[in-house]
Protein backbone atom coordinates (compact mmCIF):
# COMPACT_ATOMS: atom_id res chain seq x y z
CA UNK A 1 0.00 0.00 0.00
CA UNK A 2 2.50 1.83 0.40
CA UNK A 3 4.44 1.66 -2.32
CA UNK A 4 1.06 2.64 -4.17
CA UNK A 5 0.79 6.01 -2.54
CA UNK A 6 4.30 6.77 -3.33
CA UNK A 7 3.58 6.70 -7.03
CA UNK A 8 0.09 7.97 -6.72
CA UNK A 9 0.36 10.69 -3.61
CA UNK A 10 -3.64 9.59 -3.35
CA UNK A 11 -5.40 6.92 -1.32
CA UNK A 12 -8.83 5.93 -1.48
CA UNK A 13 -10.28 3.27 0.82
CA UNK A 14 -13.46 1.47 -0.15
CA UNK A 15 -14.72 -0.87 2.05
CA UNK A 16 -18.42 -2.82 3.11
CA UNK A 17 -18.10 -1.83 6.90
CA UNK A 18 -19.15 1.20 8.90
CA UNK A 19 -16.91 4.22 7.38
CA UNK A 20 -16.70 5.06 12.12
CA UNK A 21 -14.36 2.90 13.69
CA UNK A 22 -13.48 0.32 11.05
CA UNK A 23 -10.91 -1.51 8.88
CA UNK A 24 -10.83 1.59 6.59
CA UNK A 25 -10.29 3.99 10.06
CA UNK A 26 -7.40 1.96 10.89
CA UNK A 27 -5.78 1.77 7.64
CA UNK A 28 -6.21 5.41 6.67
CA UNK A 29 -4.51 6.15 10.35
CA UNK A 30 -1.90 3.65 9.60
CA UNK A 31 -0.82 5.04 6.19
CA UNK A 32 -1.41 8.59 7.50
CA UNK A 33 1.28 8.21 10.20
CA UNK A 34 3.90 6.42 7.92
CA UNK A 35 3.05 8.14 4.51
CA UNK A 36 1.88 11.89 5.26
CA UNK A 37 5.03 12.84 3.76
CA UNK A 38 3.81 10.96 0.36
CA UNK A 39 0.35 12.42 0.71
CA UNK A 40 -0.95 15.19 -1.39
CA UNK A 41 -4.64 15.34 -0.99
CA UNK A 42 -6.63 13.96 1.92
CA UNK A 43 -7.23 10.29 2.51
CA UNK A 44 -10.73 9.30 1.14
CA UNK A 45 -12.58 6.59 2.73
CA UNK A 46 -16.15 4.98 1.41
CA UNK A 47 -17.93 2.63 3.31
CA UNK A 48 -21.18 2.20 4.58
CA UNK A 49 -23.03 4.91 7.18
CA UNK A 50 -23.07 4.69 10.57
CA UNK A 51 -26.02 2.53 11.66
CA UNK A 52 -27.10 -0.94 11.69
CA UNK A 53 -27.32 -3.59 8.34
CA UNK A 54 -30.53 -3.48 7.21
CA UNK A 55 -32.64 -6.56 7.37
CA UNK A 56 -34.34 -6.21 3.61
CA UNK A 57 -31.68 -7.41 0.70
CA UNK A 58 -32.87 -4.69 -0.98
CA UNK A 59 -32.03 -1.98 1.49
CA UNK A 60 -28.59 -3.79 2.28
CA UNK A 61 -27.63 -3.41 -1.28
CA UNK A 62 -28.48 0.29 -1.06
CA UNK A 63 -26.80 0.39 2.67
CA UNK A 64 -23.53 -0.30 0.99
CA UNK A 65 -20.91 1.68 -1.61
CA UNK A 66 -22.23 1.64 -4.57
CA UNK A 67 -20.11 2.01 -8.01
CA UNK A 68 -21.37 5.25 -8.51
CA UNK A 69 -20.30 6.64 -4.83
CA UNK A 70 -17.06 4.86 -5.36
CA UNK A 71 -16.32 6.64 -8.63
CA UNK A 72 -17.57 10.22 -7.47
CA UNK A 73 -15.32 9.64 -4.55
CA UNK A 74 -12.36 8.87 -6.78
CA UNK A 75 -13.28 11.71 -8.86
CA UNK A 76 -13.33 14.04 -6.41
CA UNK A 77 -9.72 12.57 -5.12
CA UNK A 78 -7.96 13.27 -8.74
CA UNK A 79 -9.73 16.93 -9.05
């Protein structure tokens, strides 16, 4: 991971959990502490809200990153 933000100077985490507290918190902490130096734009991290899984398959689909939050995200990175 690293390696990747020395080339890019960008990270963008995109992960299934809660965006509070999670995998995505820890690695964006991690790479912040040994790669701030390598960073040129804020770490962006997408993942789902704050708040419980919803029951209904058709909710949890909608509870989670979607493509199009994922790109907009990344977009929004690179401007």
């Amino acid at each position: 991971m690293l390696s990747s933000l020395k080339r890019t100077h960008r990270l963008a985490i995109v992960h299934e959990a809660v965006e509070a507290f999670g995998v995505g918190a820890e690695i964006a902490a991690r790479m912040a502490h040994i790669g701030f130096d390598e960073l040129d734009a804020p770490i962006l991290r997408v993942a789902a809200p704050f708040s419980p899984v919803p029951f209904s398959p058709t909710l949890e689909n909608a509870w989670r990153p979607t493509e199009d939050k994922i790109l907009t995200a990344v977009r929004q990175l690179l401007a």
